[in-house]
N, C-alpha and C. Protein backbone atom coordinates (compact mmCIF):
# COMPACT_ATOMS: atom_id res chain seq x y z
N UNK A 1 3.52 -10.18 2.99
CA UNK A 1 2.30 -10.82 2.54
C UNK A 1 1.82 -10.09 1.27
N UNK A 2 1.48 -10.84 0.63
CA UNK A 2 1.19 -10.69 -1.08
C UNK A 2 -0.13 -9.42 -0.61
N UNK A 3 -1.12 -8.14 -1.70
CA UNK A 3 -1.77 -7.79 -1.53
C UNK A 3 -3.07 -8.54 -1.58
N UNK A 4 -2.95 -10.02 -2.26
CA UNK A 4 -4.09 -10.53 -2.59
C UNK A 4 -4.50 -11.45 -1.00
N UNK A 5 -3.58 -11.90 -0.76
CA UNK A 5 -3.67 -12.79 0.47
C UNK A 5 -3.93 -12.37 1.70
N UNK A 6 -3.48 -10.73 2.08
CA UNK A 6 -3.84 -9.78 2.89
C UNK A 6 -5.53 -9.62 2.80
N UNK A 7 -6.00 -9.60 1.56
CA UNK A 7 -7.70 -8.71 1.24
C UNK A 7 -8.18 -10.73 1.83
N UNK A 8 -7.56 -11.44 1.02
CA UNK A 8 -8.27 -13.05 2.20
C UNK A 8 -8.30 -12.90 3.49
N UNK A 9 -7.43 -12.92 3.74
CA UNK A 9 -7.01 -12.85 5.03
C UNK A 9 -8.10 -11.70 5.56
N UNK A 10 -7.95 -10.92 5.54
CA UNK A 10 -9.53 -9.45 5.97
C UNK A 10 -10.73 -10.41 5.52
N UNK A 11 -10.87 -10.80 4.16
CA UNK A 11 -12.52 -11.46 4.53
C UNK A 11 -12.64 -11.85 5.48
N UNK A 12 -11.69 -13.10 6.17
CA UNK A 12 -11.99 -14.03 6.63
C UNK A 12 -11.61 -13.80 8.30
N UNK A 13 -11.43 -12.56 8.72
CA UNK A 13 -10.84 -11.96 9.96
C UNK A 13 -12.16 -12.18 10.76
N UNK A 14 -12.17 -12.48 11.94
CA UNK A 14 -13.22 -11.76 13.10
C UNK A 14 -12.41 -10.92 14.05
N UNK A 15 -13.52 -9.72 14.26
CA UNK A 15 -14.69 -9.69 13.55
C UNK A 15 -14.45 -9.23 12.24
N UNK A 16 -15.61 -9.11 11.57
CA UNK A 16 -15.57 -8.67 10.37
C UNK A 16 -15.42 -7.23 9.78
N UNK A 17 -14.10 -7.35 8.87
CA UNK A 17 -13.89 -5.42 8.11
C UNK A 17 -15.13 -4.68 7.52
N UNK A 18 -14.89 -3.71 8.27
CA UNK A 18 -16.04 -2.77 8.12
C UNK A 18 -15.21 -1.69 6.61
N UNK A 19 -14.61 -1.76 6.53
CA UNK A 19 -13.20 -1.04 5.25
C UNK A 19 -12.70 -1.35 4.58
N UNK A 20 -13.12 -2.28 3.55
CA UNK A 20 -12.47 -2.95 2.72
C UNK A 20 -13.28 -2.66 1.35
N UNK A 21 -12.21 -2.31 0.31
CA UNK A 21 -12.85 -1.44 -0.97
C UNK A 21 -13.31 -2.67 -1.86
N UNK A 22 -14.19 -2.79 -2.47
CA UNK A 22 -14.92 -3.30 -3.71
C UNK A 22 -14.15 -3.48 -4.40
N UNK A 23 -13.36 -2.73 -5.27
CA UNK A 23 -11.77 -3.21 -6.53
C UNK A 23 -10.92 -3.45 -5.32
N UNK A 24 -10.97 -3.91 -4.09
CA UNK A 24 -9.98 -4.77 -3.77
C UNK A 24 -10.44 -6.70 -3.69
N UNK A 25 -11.78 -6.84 -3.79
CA UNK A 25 -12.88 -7.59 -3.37
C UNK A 25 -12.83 -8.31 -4.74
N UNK A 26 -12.67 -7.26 -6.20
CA UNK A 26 -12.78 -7.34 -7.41
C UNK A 26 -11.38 -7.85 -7.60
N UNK A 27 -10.60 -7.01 -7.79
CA UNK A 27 -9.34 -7.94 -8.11
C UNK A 27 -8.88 -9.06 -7.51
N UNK A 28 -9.26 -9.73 -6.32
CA UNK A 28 -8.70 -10.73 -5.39
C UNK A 28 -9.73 -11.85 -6.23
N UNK A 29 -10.96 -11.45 -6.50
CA UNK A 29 -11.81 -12.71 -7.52
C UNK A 29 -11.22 -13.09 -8.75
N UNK A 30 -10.31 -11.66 -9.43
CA UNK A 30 -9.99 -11.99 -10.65
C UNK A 30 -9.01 -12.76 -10.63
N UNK A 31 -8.23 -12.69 -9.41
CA UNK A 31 -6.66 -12.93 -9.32
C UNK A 31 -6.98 -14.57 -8.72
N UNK A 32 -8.13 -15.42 -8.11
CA UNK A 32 -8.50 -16.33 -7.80
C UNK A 32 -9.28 -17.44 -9.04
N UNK A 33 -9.22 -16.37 -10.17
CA UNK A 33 -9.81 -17.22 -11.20
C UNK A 33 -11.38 -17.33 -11.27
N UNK A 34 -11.67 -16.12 -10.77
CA UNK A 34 -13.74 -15.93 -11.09
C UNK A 34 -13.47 -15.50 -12.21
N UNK A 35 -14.83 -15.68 -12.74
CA UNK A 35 -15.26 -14.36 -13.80
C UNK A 35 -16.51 -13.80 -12.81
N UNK A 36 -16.15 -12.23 -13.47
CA UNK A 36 -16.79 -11.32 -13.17
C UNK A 36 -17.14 -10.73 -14.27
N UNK A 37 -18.83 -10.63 -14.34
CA UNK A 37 -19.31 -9.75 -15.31
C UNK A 37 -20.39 -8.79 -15.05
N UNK A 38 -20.43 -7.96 -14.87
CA UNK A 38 -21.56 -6.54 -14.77
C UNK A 38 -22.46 -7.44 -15.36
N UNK A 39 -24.01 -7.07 -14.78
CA UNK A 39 -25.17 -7.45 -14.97
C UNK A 39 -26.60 -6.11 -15.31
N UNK A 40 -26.87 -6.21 -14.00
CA UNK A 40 -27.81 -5.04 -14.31
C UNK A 40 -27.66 -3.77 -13.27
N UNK A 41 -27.44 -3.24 -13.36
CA UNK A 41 -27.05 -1.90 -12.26
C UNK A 41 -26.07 -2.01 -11.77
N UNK A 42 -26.19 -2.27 -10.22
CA UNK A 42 -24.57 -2.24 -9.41
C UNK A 42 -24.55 -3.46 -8.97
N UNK A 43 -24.85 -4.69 -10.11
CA UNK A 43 -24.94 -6.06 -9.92
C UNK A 43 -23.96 -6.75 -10.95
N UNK A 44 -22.99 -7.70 -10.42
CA UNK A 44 -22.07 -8.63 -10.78
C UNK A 44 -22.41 -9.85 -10.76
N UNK A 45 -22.51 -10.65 -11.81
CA UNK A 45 -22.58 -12.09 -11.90
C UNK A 45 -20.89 -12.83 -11.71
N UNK A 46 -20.88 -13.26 -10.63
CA UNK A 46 -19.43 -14.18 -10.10
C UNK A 46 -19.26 -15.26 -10.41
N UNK A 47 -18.45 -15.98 -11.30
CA UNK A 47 -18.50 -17.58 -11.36
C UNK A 47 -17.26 -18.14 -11.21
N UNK A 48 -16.81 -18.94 -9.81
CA UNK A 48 -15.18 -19.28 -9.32
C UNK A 48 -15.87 -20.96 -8.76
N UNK A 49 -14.95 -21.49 -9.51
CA UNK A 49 -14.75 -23.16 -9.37
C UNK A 49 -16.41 -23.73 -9.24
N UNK A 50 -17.09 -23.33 -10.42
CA UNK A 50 -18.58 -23.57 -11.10
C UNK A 50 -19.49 -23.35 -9.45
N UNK A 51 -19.01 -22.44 -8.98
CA UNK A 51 -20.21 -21.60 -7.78
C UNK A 51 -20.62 -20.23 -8.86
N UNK A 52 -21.71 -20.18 -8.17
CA UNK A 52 -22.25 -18.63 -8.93
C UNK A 52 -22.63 -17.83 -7.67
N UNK A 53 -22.66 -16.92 -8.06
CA UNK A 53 -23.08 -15.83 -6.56
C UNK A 53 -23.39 -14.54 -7.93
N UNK A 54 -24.47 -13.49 -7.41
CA UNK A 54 -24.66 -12.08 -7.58
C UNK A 54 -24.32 -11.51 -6.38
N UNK A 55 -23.27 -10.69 -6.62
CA UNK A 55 -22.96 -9.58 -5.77
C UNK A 55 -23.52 -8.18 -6.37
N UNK A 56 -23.31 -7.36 -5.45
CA UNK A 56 -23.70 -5.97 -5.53
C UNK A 56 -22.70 -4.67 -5.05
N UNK A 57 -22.28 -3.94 -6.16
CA UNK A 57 -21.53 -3.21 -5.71
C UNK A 57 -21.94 -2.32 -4.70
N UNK A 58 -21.41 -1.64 -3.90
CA UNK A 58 -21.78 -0.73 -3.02
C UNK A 58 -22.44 0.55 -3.74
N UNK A 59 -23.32 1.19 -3.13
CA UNK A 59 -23.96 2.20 -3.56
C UNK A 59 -23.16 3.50 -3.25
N UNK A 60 -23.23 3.76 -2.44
CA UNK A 60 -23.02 5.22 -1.57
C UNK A 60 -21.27 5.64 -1.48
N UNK A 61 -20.43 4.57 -1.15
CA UNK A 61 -19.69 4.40 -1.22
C UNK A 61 -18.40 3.62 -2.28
N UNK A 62 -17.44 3.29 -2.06
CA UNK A 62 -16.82 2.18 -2.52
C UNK A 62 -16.21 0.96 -1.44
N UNK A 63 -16.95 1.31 -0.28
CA UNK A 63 -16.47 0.30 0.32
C UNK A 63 -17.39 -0.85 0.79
N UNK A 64 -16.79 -2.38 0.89
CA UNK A 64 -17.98 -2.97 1.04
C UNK A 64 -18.81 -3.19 2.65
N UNK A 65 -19.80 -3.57 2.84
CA UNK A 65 -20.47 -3.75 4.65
C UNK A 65 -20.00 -4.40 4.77
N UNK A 66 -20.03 -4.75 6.09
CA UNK A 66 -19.78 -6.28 6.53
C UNK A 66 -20.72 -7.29 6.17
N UNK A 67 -21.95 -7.11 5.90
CA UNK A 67 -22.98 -7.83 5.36
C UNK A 67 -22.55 -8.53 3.94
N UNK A 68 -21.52 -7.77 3.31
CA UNK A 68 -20.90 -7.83 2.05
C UNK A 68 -20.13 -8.48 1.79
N UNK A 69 -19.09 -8.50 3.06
CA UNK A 69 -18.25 -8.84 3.67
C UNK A 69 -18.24 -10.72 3.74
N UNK A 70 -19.31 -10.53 4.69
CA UNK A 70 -19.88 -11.67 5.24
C UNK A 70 -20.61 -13.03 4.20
N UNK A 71 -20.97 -12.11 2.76
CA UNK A 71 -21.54 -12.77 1.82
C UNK A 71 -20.61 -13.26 1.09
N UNK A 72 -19.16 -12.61 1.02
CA UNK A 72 -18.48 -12.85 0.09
C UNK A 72 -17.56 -13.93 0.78
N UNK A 73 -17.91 -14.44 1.77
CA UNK A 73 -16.61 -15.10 2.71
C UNK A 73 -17.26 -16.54 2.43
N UNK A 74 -18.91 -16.65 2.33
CA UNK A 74 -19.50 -17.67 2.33
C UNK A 74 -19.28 -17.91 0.49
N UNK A 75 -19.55 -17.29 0.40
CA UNK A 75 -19.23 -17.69 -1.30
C UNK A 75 -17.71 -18.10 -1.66
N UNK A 76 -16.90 -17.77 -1.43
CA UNK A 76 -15.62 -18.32 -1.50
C UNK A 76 -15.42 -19.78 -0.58
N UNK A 77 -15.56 -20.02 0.55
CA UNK A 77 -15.82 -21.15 1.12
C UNK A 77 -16.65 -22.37 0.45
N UNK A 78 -17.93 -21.75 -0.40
CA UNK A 78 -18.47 -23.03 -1.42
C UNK A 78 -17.70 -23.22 -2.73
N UNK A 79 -16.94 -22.10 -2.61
CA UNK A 79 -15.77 -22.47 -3.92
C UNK A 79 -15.01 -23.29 -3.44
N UNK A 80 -14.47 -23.05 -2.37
CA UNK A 80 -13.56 -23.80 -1.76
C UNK A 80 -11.92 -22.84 -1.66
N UNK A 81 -12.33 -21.91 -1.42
CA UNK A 81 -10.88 -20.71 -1.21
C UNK A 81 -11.17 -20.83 0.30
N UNK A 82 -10.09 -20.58 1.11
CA UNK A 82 -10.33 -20.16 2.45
C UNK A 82 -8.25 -19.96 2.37
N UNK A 83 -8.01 -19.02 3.39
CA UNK A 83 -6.65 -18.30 3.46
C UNK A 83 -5.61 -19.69 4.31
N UNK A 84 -4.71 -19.63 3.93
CA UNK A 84 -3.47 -21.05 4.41
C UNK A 84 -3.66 -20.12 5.42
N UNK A 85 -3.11 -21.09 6.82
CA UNK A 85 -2.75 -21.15 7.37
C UNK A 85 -1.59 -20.50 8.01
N UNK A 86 -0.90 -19.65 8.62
CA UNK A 86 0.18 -19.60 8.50
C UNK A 86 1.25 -20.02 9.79
C-alpha cells in the first residue's frame, strides 16, 4: 500500500488515530491536489475540489488529535475523497 493511501486509510479508520503526524496530513493534501497555504499562525487555508477548510497545525506537538483527525475526514468527504475499497 502506497504511503499516501495508508495516511487515508488512518483518517478514515475507527476508531480514530490518536498518531498521525501533520506533514503526513500535509503531504497526502498535496498529493490529492489541495492547495495549502500558511495563513496566520499555526493556521492553513486548504482548498481541494473548490471546498475550503482552515486547519490548524498542532501546537505542542507534531502530531494531529483526533479532533483533528476527525475534522480532516469531514473535509475530505465534502471534497469528495474517501479511501477505495479494497
Amino acid at each position: 500500500m502506497s504511503k499516501h493511501k495508508h495516511v487515508l486509510h488512518t483518517i478514515f479508520q475507527d476508531p480514530i488515530s490518536a498518531n498521525m503526524h501533520w506533514r503526513e496530513v500535509e503531504s497526502l493534501l498535496n498529493h490529492l491536489g489541495a492547495t495549502v497555504k500558511p495563513t496566520h499562525g499555526a493556521r492553513f487555508h486548504v482548498t481541494l475540489n473548490k471546498i475550503e477548510i482552515i486547519l490548524h497545525h498542532p501546537h505542542q506537538s507534531s502530531e494531529c488529535t483526533r479532533q483533528d483527525i476527525k475534522q480532516i475526514r469531514e473535509f475530505l468527504i465534502q471534497a469528495g475523497i474517501q479511501p477505495e475499497s479494497d
